[in-house]
N, C-alpha and C. Protein backbone atom coordinates (compact mmCIF):
# COMPACT_ATOMS: atom_id res chain seq x y z
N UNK A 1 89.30 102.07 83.25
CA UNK A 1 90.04 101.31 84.24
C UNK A 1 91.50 101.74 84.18
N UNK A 2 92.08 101.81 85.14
CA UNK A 2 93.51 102.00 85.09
C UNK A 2 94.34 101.39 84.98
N UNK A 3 95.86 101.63 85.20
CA UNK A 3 96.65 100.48 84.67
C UNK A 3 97.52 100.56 85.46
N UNK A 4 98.24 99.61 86.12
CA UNK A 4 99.30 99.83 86.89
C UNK A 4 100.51 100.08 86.22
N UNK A 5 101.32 100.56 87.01
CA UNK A 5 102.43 101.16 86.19
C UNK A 5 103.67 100.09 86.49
N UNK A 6 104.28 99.47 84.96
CA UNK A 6 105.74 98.63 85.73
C UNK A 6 106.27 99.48 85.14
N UNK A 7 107.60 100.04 86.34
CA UNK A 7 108.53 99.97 85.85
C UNK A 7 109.78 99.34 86.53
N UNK A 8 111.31 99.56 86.33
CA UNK A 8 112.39 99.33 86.87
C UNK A 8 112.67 100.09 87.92
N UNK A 9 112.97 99.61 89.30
CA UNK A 9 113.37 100.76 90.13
C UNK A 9 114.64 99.95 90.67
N UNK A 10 115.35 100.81 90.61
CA UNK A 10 117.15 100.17 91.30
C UNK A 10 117.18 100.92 92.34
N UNK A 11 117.58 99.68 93.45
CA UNK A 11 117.38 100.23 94.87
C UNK A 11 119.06 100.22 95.23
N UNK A 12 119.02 101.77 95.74
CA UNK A 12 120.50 101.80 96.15
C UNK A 12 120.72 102.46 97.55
N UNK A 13 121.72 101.93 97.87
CA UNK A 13 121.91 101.98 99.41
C UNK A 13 121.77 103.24 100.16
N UNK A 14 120.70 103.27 100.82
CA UNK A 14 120.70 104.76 102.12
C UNK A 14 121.24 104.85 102.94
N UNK A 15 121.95 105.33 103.63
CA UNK A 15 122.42 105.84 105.36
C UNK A 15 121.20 106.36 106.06
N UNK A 16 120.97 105.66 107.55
CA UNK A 16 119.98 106.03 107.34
C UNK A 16 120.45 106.21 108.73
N UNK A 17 120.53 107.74 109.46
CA UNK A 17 120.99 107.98 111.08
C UNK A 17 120.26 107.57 112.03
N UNK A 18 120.22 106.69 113.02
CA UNK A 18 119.93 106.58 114.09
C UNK A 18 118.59 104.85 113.81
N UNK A 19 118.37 104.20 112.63
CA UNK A 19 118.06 103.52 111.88
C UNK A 19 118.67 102.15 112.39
N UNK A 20 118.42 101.11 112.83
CA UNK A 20 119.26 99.86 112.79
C UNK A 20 118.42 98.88 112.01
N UNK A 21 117.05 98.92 111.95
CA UNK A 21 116.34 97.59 111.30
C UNK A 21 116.05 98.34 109.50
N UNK A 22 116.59 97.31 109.14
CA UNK A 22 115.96 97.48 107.64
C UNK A 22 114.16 97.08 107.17
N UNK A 23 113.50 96.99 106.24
CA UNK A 23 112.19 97.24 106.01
C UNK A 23 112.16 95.60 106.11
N UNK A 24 111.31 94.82 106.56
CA UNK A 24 111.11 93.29 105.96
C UNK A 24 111.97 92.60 107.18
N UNK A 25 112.26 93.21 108.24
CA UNK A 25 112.96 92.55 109.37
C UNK A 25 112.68 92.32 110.24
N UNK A 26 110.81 92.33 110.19
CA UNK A 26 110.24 92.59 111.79
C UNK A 26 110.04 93.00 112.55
N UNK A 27 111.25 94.09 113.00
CA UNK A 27 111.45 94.51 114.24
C UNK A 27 110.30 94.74 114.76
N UNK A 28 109.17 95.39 114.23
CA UNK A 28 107.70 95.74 114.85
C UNK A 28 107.07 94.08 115.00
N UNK A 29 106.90 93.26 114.74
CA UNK A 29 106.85 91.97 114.62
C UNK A 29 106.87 91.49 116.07
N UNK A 30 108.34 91.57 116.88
CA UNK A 30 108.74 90.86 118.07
C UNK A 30 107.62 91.74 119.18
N UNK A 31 107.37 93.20 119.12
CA UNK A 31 106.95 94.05 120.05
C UNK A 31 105.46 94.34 119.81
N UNK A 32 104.71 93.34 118.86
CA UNK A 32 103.13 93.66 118.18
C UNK A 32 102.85 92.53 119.81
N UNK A 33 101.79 93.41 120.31
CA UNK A 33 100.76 92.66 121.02
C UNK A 33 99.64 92.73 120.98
N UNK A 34 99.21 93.62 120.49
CA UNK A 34 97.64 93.90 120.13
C UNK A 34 97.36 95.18 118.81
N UNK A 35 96.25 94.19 117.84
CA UNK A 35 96.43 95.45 116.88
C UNK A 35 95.48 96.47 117.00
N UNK A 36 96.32 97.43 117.26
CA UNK A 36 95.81 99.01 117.68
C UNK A 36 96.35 99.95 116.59
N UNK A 37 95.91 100.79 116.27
CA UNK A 37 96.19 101.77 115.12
C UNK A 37 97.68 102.03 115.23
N UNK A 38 98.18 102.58 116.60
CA UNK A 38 99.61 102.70 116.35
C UNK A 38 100.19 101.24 116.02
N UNK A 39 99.92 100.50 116.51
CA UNK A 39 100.71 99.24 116.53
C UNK A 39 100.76 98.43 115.13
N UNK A 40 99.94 98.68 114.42
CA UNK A 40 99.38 98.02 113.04
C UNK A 40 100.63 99.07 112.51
N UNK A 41 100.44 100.29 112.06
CA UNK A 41 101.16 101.59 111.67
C UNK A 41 102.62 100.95 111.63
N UNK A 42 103.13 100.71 112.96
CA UNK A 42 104.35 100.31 112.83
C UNK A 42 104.90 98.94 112.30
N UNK A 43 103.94 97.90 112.47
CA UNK A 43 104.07 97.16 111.60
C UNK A 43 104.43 96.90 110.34
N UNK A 44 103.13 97.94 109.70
CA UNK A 44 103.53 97.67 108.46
C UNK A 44 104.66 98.66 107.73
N UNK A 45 105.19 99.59 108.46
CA UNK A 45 105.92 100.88 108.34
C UNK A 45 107.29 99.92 108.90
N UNK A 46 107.59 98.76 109.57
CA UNK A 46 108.48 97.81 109.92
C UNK A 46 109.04 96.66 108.44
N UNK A 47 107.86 96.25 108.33
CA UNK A 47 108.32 94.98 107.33
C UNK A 47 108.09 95.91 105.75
N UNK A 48 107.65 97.36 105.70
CA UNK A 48 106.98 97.46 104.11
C UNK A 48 108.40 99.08 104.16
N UNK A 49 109.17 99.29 105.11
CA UNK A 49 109.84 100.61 105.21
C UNK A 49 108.95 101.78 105.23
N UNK A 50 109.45 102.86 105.88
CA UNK A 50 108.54 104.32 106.22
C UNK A 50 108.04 104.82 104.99
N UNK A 51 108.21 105.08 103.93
CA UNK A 51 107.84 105.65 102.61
C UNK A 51 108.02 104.34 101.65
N UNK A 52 107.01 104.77 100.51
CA UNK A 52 107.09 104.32 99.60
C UNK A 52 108.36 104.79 98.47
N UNK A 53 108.43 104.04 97.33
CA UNK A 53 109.64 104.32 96.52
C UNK A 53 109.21 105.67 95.63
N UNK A 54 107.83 106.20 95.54
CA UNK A 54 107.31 107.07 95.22
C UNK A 54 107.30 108.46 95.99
N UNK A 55 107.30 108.49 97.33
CA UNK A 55 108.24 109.06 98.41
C UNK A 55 106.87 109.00 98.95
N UNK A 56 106.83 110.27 100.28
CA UNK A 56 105.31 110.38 100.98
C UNK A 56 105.62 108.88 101.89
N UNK A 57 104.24 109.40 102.76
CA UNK A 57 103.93 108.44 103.85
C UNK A 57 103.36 106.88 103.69
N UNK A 58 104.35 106.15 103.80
CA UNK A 58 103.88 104.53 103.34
C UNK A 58 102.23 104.17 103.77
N UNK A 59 102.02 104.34 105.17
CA UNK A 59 100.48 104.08 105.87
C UNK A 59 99.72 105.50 105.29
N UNK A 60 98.49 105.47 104.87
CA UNK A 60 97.65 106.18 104.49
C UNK A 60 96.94 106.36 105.50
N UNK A 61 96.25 105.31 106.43
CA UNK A 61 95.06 105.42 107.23
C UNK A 61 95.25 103.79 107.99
N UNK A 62 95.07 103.61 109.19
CA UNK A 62 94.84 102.35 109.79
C UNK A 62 93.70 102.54 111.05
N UNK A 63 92.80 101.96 111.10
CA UNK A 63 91.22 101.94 111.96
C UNK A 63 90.90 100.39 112.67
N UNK A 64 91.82 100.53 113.57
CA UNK A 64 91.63 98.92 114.45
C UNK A 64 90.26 99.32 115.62
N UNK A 65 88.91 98.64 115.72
CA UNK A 65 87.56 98.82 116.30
C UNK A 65 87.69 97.74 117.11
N UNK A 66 88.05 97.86 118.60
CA UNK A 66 88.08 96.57 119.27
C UNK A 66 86.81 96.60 120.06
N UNK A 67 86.10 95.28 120.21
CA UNK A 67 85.02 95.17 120.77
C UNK A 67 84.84 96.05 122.21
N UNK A 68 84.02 95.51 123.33
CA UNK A 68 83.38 96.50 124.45
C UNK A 68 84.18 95.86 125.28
N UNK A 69 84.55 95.01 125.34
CA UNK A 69 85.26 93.90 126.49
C UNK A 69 86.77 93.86 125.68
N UNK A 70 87.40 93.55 126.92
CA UNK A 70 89.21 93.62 126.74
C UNK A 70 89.52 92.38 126.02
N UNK A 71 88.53 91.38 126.00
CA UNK A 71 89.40 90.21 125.23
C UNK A 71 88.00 90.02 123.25
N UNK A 72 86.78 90.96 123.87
CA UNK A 72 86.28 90.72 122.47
C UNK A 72 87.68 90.98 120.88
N UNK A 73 87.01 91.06 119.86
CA UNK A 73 87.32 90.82 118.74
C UNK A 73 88.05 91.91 118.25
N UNK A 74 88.73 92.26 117.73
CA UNK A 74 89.49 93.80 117.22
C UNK A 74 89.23 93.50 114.87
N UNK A 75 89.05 93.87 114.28
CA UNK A 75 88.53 94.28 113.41
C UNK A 75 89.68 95.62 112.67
N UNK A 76 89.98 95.29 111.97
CA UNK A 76 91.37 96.41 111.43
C UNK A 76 91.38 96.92 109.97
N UNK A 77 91.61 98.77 109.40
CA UNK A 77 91.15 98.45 108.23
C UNK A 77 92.73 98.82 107.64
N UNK A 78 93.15 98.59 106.92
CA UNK A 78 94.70 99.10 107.06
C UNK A 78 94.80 100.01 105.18
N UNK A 79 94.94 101.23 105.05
CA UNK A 79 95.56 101.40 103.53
C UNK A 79 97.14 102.12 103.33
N UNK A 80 97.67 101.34 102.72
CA UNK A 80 99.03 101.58 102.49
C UNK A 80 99.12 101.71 100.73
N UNK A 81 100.51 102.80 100.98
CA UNK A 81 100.90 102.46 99.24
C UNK A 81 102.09 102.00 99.08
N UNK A 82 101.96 100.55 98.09
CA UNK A 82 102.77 100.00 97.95
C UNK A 82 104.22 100.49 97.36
N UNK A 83 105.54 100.01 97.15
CA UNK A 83 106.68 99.99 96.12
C UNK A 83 106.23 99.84 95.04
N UNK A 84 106.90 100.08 93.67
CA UNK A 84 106.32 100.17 92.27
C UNK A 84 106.73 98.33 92.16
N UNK A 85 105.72 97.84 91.58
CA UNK A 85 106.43 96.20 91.71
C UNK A 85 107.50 96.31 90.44
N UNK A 86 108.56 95.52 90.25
CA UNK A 86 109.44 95.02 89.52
C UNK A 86 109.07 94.17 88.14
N UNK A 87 108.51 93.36 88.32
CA UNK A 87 108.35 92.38 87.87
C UNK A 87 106.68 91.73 87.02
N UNK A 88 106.23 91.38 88.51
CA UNK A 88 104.81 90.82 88.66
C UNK A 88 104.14 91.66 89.36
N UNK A 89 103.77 92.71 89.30
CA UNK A 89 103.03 93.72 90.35
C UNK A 89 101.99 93.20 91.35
N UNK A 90 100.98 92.24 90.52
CA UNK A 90 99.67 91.35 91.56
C UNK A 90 100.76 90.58 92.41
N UNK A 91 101.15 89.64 92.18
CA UNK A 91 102.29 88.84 92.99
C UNK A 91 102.64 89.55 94.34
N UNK A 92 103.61 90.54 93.95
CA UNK A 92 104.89 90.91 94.55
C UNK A 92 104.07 91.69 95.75
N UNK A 93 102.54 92.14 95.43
CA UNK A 93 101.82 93.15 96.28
C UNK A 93 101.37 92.08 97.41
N UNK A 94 100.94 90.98 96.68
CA UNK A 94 99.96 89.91 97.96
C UNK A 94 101.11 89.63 98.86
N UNK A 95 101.89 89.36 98.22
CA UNK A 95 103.12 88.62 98.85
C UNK A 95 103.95 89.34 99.80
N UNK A 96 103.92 90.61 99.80
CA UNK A 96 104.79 91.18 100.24
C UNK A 96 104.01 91.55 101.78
N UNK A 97 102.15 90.66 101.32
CA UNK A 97 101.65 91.62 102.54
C UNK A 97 101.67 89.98 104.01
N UNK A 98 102.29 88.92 103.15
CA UNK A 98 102.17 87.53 104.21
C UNK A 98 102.95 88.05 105.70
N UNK A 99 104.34 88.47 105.85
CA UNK A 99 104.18 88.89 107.33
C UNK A 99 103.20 89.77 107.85
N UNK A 100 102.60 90.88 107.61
CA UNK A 100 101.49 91.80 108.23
C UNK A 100 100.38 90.64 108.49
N UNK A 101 100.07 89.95 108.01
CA UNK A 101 98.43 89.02 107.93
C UNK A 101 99.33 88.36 109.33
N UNK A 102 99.99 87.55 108.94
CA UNK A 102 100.88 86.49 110.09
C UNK A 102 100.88 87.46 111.57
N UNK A 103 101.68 88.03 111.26
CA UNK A 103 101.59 88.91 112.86
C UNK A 103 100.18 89.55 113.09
N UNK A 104 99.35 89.78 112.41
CA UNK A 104 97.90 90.41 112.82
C UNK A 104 97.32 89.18 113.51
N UNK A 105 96.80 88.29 112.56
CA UNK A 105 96.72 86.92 113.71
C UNK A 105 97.60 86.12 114.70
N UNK A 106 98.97 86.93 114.69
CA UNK A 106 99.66 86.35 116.13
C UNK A 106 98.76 86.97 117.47
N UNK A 107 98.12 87.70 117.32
CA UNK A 107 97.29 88.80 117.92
C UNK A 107 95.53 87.72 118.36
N UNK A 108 95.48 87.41 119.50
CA UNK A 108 94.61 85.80 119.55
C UNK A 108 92.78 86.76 119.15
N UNK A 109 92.71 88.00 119.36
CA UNK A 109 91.58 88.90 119.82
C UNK A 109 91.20 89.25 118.05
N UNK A 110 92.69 89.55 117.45
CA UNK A 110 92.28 89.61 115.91
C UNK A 110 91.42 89.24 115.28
N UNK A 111 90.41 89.76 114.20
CA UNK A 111 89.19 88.79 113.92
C UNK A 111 89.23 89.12 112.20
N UNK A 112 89.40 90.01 111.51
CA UNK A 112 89.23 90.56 110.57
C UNK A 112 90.05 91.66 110.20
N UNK A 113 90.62 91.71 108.98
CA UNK A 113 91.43 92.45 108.89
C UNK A 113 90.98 92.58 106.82
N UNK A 114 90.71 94.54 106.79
CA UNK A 114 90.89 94.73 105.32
C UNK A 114 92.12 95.23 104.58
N UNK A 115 92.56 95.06 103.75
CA UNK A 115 93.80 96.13 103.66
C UNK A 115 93.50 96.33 102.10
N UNK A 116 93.65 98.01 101.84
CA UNK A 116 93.47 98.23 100.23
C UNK A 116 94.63 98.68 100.51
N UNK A 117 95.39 98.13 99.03
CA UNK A 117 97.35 98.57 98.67
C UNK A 117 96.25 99.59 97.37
N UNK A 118 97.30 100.63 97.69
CA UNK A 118 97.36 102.04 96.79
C UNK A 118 98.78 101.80 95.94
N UNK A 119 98.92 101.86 94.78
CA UNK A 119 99.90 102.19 93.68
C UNK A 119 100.38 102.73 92.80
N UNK A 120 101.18 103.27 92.16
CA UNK A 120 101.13 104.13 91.03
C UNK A 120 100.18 103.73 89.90
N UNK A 121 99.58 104.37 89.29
CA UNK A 121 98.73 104.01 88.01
C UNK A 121 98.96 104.77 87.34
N UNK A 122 98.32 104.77 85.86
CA UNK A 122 98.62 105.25 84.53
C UNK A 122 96.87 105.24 84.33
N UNK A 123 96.28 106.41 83.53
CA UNK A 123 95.17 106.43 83.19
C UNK A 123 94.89 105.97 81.74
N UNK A 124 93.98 105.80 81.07
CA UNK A 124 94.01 105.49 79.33
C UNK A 124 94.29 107.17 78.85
N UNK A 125 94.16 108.10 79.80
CA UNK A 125 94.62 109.51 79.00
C UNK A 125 95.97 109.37 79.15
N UNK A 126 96.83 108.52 80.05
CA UNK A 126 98.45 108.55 80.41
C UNK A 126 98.38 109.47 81.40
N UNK A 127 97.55 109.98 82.41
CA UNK A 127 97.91 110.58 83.48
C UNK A 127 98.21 109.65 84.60
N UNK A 128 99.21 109.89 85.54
CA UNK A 128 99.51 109.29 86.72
C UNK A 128 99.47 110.11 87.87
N UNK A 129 99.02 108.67 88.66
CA UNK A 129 98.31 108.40 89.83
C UNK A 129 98.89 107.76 90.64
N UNK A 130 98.41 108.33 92.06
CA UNK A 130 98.36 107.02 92.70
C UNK A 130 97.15 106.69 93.52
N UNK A 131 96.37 104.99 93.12
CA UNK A 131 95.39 104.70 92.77
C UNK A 131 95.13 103.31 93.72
N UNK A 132 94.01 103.45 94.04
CA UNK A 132 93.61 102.16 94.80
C UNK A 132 93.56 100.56 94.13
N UNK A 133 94.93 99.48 94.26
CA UNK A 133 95.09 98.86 93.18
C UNK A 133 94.50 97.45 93.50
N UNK A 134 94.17 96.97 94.77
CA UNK A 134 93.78 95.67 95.62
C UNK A 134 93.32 96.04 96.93
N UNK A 135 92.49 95.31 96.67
CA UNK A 135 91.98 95.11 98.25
C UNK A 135 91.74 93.47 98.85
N UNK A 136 92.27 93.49 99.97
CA UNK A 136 91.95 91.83 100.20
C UNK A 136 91.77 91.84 101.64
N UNK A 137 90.84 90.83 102.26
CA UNK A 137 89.88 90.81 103.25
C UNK A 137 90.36 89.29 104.02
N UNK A 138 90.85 88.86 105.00
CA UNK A 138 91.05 87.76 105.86
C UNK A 138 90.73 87.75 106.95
N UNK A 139 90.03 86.27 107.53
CA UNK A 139 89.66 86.65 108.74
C UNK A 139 90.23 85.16 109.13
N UNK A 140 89.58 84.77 110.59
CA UNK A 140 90.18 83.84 111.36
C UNK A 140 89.97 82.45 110.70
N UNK A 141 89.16 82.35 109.83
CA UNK A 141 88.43 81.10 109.09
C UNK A 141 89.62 81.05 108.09
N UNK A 142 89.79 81.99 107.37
CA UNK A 142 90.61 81.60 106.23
C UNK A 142 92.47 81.89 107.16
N UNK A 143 92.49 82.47 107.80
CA UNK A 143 94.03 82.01 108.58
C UNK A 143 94.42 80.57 109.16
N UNK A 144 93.41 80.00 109.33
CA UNK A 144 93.38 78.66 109.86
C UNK A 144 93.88 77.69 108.58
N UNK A 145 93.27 78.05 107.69
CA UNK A 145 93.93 77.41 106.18
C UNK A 145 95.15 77.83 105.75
N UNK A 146 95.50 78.90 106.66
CA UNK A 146 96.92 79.33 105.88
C UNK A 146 97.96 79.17 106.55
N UNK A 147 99.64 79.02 105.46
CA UNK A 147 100.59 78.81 106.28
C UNK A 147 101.21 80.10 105.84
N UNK A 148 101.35 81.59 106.82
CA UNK A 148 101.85 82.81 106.03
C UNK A 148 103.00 83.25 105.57
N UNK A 149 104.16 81.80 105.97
CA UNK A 149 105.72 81.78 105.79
C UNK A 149 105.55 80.99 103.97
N UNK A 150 104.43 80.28 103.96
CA UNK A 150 104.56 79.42 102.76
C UNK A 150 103.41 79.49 101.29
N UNK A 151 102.14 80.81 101.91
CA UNK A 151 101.07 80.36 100.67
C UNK A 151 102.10 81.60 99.85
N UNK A 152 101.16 81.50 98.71
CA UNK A 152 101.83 81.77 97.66
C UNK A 152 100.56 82.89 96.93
N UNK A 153 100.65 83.76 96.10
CA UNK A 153 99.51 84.83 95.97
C UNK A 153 98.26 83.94 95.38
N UNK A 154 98.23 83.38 94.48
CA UNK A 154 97.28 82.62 93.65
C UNK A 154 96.83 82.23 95.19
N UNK A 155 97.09 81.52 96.11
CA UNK A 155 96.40 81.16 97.53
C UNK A 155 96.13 81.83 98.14
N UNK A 156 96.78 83.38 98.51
CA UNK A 156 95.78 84.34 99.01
C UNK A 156 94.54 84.60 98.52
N UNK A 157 94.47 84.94 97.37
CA UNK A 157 93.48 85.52 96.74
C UNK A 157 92.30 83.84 96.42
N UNK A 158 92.94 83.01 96.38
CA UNK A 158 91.77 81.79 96.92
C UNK A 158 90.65 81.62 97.89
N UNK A 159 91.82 82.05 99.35
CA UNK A 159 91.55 81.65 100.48
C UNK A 159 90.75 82.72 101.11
N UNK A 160 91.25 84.04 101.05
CA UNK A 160 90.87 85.65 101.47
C UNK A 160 90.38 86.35 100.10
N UNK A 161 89.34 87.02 100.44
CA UNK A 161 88.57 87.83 99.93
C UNK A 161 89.41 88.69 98.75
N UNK A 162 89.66 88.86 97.79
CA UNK A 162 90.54 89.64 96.88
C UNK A 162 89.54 90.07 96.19
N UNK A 163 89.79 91.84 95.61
CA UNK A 163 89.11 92.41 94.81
C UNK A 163 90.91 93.25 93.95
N UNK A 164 90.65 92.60 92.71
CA UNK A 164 91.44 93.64 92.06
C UNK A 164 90.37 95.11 91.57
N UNK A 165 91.68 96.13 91.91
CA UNK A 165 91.10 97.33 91.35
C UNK A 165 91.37 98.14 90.16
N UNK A 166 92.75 97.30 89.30
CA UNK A 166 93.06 97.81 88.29
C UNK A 166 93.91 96.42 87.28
N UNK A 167 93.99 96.84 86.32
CA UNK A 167 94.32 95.94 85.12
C UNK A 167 95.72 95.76 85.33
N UNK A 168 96.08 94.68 85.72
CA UNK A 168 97.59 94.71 85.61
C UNK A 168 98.52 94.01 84.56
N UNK A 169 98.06 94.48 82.98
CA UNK A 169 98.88 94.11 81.81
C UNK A 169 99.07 95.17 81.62
């Protein structure tokens, strides 16, 4: 089994040309109307920033399957790699994913949504990776229970489907 990797990362200020929204600000948020592969993409490339702190492309793969009819069900699989967490790595990963879930169900057609977070890992040989670290599964049943400005990770992983994929001590 693998291990996630903590370490310290000090975030210091970029210039970033032609750039006005910072990562965690929405901006994809106000302009989401339906989740479609591009539209998911920018989402989470909106609230999670374009790259990870590891560098490379933040979205790995996103596969939104909308039913046969314009108002059936849309179905979304999303994999991203996360920031190295700080702190609490399980935490900081669920948590960081409550606007994406929130705006996917602002979306009324939304029905299901998977998302596996990819992270740095450490092997028991000490080789590093980056490794498939969670996966968690929500659909319209368990959004109805949720408030996504206020649950807290221990309540994600209650409410929505959670599979950890690696040891995080």
């Amino acid at each position: 089994m693998r291990k996630a990797v903590l370490s310290l990362v000090l975030a210091l200020p970029v210039a970033v040309v032609g750039c006005a929204e910072e990562p965690g600000t929405s901006a994809g948020a106000t302009e989401f109307t339906r989740a479609t592969d591009a539209q998911v993409t920018r989402l989470i490339e909106g609230e999670l920033g374009d790259e990870p702190d590891s560098g490379g492309e933040r979205v790995r793969d996103v596969v939104c399957v909308e039913g046969l009819r314009p108002k059936d069900a849309t179905d979304c699989t999303i994999q991203y790699i996360a920031d190295t967490p700080v702190i609490s790595p399980e935490k900081e990963m669920l948590e960081e994913q409550r606007p994406i879930w929130k705006t996917l169900f602002s979306d009324r057609t939304f029905r299901r949504g998977r998302i596996m977070v990819y992270g740095p890992t450490t092997d028991v040989g000490g080789k590093e990776d980056v490794s498939q670290v969670m996966l968690v599964v929500c659909d319209r049943r368990a959004n109805r229970q949720i408030d996504w400005d206020n649950i807290e990770a221990d309540g994600i992983k209650a409410i929505c489907e959670y599979e950890q994929r690696v040891s995080f001590d």
